[in-house]
PDB file of N, CA and C in Angstrom:
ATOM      1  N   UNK A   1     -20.995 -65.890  15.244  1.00  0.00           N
ATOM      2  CA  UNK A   1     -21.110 -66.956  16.223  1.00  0.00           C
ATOM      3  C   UNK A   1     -20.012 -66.832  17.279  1.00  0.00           C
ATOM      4  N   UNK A   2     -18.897 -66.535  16.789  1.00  0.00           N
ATOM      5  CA  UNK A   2     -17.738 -66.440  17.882  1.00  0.00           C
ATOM      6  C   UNK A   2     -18.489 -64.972  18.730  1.00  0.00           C
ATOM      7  N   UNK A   3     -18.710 -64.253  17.942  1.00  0.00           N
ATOM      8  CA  UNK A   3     -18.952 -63.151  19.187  1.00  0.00           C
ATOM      9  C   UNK A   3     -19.860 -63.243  20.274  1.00  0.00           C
ATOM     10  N   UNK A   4     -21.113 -63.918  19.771  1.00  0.00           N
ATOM     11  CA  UNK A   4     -21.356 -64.361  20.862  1.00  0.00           C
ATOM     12  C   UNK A   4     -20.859 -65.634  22.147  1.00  0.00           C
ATOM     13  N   UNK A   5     -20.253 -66.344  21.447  1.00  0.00           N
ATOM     14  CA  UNK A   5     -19.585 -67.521  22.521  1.00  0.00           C
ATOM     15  C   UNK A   5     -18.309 -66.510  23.121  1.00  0.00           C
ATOM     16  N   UNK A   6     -18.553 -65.278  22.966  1.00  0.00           N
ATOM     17  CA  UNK A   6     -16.576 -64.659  23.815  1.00  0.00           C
ATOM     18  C   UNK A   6     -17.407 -64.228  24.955  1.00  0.00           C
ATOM     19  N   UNK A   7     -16.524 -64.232  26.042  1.00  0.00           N
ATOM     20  CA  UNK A   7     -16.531 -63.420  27.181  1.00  0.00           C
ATOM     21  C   UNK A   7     -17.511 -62.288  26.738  1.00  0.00           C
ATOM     22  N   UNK A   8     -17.343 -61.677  26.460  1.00  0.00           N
ATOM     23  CA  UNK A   8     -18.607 -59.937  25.918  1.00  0.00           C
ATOM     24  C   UNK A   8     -19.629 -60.105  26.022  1.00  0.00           C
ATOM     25  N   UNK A   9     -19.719 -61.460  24.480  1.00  0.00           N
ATOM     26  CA  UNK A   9     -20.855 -61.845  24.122  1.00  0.00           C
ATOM     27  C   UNK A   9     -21.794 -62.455  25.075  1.00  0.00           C
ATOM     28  N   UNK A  10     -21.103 -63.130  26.112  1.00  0.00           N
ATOM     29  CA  UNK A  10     -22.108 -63.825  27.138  1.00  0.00           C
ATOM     30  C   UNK A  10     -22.226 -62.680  28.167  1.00  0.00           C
ATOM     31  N   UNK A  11     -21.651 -61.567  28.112  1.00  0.00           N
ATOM     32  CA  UNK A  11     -21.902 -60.721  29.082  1.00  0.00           C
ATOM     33  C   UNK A  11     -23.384 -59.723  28.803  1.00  0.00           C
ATOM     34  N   UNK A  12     -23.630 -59.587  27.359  1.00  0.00           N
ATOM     35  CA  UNK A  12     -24.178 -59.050  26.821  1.00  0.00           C
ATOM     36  C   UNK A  12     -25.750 -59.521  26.824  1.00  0.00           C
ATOM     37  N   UNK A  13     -25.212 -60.920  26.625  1.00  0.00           N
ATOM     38  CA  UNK A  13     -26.549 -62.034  26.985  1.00  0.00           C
ATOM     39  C   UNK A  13     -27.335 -62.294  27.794  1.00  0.00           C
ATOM     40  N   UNK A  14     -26.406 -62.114  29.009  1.00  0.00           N
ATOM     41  CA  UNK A  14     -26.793 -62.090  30.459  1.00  0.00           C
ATOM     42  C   UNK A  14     -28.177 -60.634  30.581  1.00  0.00           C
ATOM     43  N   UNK A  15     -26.766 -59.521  30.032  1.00  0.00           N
ATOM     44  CA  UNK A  15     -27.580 -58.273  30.274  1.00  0.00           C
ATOM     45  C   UNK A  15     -29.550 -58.598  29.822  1.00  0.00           C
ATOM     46  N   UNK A  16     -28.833 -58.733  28.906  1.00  0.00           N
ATOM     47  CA  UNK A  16     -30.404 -58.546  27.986  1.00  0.00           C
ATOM     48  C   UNK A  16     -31.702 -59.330  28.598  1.00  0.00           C
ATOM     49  N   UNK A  17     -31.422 -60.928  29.149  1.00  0.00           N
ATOM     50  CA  UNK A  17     -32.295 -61.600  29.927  1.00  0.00           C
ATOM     51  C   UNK A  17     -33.042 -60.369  30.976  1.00  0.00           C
ATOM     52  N   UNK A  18     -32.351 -59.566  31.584  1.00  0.00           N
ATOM     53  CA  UNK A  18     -32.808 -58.606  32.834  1.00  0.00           C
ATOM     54  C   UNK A  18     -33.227 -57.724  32.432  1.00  0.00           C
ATOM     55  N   UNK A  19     -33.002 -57.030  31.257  1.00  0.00           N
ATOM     56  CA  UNK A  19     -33.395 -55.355  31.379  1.00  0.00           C
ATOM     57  C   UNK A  19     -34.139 -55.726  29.981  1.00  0.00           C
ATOM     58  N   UNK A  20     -34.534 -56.588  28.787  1.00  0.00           N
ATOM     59  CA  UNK A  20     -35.309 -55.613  27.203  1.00  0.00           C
ATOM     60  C   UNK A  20     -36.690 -56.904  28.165  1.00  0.00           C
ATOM     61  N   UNK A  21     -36.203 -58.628  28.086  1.00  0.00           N
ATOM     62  CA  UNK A  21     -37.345 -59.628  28.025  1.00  0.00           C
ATOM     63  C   UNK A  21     -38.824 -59.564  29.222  1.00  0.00           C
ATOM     64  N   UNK A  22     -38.137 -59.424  30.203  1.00  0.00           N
ATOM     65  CA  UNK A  22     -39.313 -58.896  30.708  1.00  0.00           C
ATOM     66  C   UNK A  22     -40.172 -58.078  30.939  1.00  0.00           C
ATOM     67  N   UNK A  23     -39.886 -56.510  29.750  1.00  0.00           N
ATOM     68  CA  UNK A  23     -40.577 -55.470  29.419  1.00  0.00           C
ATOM     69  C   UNK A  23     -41.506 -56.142  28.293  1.00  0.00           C
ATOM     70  N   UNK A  24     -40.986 -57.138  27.133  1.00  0.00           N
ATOM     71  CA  UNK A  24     -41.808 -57.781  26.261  1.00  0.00           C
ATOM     72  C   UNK A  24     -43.020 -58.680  27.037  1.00  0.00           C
ATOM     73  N   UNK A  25     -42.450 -59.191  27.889  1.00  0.00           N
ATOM     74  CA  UNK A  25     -43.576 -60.325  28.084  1.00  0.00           C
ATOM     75  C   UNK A  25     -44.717 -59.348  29.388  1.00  0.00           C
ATOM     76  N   UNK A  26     -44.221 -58.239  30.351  1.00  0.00           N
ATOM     77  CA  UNK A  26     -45.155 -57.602  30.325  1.00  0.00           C
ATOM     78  C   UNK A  26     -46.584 -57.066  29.450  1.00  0.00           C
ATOM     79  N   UNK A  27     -46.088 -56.616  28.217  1.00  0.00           N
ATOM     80  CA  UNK A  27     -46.823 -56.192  27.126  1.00  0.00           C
ATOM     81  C   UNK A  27     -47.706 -56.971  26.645  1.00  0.00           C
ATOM     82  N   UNK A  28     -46.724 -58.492  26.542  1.00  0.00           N
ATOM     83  CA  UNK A  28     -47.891 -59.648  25.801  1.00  0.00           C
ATOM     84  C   UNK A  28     -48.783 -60.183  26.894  1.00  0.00           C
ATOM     85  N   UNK A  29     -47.842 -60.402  27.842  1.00  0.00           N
ATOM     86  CA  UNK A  29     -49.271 -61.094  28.821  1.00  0.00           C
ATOM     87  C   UNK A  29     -50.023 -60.300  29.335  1.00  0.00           C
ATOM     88  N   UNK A  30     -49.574 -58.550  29.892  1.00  0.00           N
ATOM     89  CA  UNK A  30     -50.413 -58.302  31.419  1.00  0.00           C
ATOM     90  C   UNK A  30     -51.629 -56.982  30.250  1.00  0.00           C
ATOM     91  N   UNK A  31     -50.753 -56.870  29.446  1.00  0.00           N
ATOM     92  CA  UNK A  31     -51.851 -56.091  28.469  1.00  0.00           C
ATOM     93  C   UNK A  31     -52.280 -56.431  27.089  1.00  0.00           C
ATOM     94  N   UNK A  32     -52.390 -57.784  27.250  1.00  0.00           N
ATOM     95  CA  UNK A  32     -52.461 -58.169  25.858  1.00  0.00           C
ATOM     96  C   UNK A  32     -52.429 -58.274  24.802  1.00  0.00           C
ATOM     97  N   UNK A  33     -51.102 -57.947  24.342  1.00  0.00           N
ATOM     98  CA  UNK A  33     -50.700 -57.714  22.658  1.00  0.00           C
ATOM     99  C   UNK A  33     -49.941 -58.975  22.308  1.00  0.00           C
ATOM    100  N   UNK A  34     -51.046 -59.205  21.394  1.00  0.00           N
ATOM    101  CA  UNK A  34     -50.370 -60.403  20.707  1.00  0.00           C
ATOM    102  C   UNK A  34     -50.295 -60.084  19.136  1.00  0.00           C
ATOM    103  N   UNK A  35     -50.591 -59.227  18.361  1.00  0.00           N
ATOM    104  CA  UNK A  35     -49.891 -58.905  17.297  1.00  0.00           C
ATOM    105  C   UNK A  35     -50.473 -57.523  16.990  1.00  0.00           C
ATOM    106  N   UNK A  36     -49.691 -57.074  15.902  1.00  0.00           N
ATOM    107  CA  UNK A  36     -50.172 -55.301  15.365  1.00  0.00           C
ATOM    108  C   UNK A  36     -51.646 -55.727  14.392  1.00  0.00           C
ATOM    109  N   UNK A  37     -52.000 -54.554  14.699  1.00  0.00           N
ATOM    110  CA  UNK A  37     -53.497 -54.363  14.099  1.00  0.00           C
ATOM    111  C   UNK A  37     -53.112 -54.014  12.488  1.00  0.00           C
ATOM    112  N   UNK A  38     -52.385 -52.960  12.647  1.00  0.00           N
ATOM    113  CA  UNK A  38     -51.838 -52.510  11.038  1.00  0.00           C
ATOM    114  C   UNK A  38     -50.877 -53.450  10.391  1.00  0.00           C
ATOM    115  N   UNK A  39     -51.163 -53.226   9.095  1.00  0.00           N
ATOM    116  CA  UNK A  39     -49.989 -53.819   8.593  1.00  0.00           C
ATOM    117  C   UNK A  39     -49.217 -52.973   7.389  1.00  0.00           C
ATOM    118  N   UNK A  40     -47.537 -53.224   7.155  1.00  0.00           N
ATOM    119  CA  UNK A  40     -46.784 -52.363   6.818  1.00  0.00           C
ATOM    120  C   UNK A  40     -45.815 -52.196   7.713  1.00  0.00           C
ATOM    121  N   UNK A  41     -44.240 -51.838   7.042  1.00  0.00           N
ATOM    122  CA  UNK A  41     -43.468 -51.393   8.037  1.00  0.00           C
ATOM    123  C   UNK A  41     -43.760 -49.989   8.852  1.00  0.00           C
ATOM    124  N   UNK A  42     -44.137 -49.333   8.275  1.00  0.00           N
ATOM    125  CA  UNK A  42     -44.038 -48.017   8.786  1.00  0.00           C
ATOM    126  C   UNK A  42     -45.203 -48.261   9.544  1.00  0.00           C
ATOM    127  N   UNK A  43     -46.145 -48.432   9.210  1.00  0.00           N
ATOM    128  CA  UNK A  43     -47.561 -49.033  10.295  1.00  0.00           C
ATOM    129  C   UNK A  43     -47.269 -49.290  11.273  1.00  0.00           C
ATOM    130  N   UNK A  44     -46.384 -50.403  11.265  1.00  0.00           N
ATOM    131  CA  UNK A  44     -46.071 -51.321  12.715  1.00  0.00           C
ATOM    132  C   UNK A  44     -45.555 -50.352  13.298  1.00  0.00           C
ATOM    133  N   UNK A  45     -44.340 -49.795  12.641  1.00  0.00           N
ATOM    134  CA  UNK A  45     -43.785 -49.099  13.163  1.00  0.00           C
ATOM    135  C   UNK A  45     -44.059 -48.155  14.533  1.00  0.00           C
ATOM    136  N   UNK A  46     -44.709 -47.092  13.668  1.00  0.00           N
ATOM    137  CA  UNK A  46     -45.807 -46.072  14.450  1.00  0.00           C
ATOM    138  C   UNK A  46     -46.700 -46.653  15.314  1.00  0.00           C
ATOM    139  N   UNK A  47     -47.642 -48.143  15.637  1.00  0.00           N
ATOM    140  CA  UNK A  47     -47.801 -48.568  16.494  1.00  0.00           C
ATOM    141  C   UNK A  47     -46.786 -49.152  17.399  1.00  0.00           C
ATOM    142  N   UNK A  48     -46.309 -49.771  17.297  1.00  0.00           N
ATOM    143  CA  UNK A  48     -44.824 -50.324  18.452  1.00  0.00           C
ATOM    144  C   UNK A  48     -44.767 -48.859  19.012  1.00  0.00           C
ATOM    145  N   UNK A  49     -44.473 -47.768  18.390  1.00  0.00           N
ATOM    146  CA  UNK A  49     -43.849 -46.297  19.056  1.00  0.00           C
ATOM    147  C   UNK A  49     -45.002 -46.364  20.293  1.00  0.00           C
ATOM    148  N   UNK A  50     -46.335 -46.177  20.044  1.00  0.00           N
ATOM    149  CA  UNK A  50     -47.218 -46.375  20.785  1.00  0.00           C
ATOM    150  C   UNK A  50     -47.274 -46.944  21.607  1.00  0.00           C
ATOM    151  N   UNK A  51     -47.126 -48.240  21.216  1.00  0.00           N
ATOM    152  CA  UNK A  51     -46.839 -48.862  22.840  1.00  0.00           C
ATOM    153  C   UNK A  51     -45.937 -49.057  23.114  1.00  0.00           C
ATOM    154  N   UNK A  52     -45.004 -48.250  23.103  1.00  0.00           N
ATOM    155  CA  UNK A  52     -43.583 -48.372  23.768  1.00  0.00           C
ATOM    156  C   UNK A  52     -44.075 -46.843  24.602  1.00  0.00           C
ATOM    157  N   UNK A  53     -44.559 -46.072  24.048  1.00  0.00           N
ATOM    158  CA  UNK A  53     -45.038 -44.782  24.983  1.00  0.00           C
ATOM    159  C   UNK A  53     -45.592 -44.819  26.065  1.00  0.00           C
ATOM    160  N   UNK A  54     -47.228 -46.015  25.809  1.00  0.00           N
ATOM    161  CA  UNK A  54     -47.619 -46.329  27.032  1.00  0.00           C
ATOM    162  C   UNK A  54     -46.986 -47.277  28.063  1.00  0.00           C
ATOM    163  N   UNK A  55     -45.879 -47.938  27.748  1.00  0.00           N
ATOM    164  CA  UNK A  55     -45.129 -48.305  28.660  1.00  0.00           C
ATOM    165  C   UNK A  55     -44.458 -47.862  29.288  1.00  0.00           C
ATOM    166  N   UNK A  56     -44.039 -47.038  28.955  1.00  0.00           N
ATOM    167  CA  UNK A  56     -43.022 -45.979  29.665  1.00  0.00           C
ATOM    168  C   UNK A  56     -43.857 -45.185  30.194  1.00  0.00           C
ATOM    169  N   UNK A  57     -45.491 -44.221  30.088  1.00  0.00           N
ATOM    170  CA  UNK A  57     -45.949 -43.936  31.060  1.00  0.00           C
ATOM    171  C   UNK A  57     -46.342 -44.416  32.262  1.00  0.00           C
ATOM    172  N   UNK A  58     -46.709 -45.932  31.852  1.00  0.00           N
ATOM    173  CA  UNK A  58     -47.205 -46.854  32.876  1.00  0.00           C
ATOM    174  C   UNK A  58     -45.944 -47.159  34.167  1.00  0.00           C
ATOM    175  N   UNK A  59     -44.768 -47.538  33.599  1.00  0.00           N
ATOM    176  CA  UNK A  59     -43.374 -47.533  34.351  1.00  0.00           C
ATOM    177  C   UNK A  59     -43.354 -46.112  34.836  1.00  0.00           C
ATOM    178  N   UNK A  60     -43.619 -45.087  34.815  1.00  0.00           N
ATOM    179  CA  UNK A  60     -43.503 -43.784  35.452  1.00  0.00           C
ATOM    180  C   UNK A  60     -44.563 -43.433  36.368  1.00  0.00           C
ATOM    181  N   UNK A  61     -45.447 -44.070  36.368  1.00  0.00           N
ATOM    182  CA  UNK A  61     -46.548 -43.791  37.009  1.00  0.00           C
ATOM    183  C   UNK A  61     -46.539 -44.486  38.006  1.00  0.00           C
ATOM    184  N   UNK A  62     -46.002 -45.820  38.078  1.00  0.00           N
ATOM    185  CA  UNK A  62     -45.972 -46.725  39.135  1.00  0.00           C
ATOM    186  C   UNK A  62     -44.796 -46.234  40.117  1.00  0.00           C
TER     187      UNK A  62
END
């Protein structure tokens, strides 16, 4: 808890609002994933990889 209430921690916080959350809510809203088809860790797993691939082609392509 302290680490996040220090100086760092809110720096860190900040970061993250800009650069991971609006790659998520791309995914859920503009291509619709609202949960994994498989189930299992390693399942999910190997899907998330997936669409973390086509995101990153899609971001390269644009």
């Amino acid at each position: 808890d302290e680490l996040l209430k220090s100086e760092e921690g809110i720096q860190k916080r900040k970061k993250r609002c800009f650069d991971v959350e609006p790659v998520f809510g791309n995914i859920k809203h503009n291509h619709n994933f609202r949960r994994f088809m498989l189930r299992g860790k390693q399942k999910v797993e190997i899907e998330w990889g997936l669409i973390a691939i086509a995101q990153n082609i899609r971001k390269k392509a644009a």
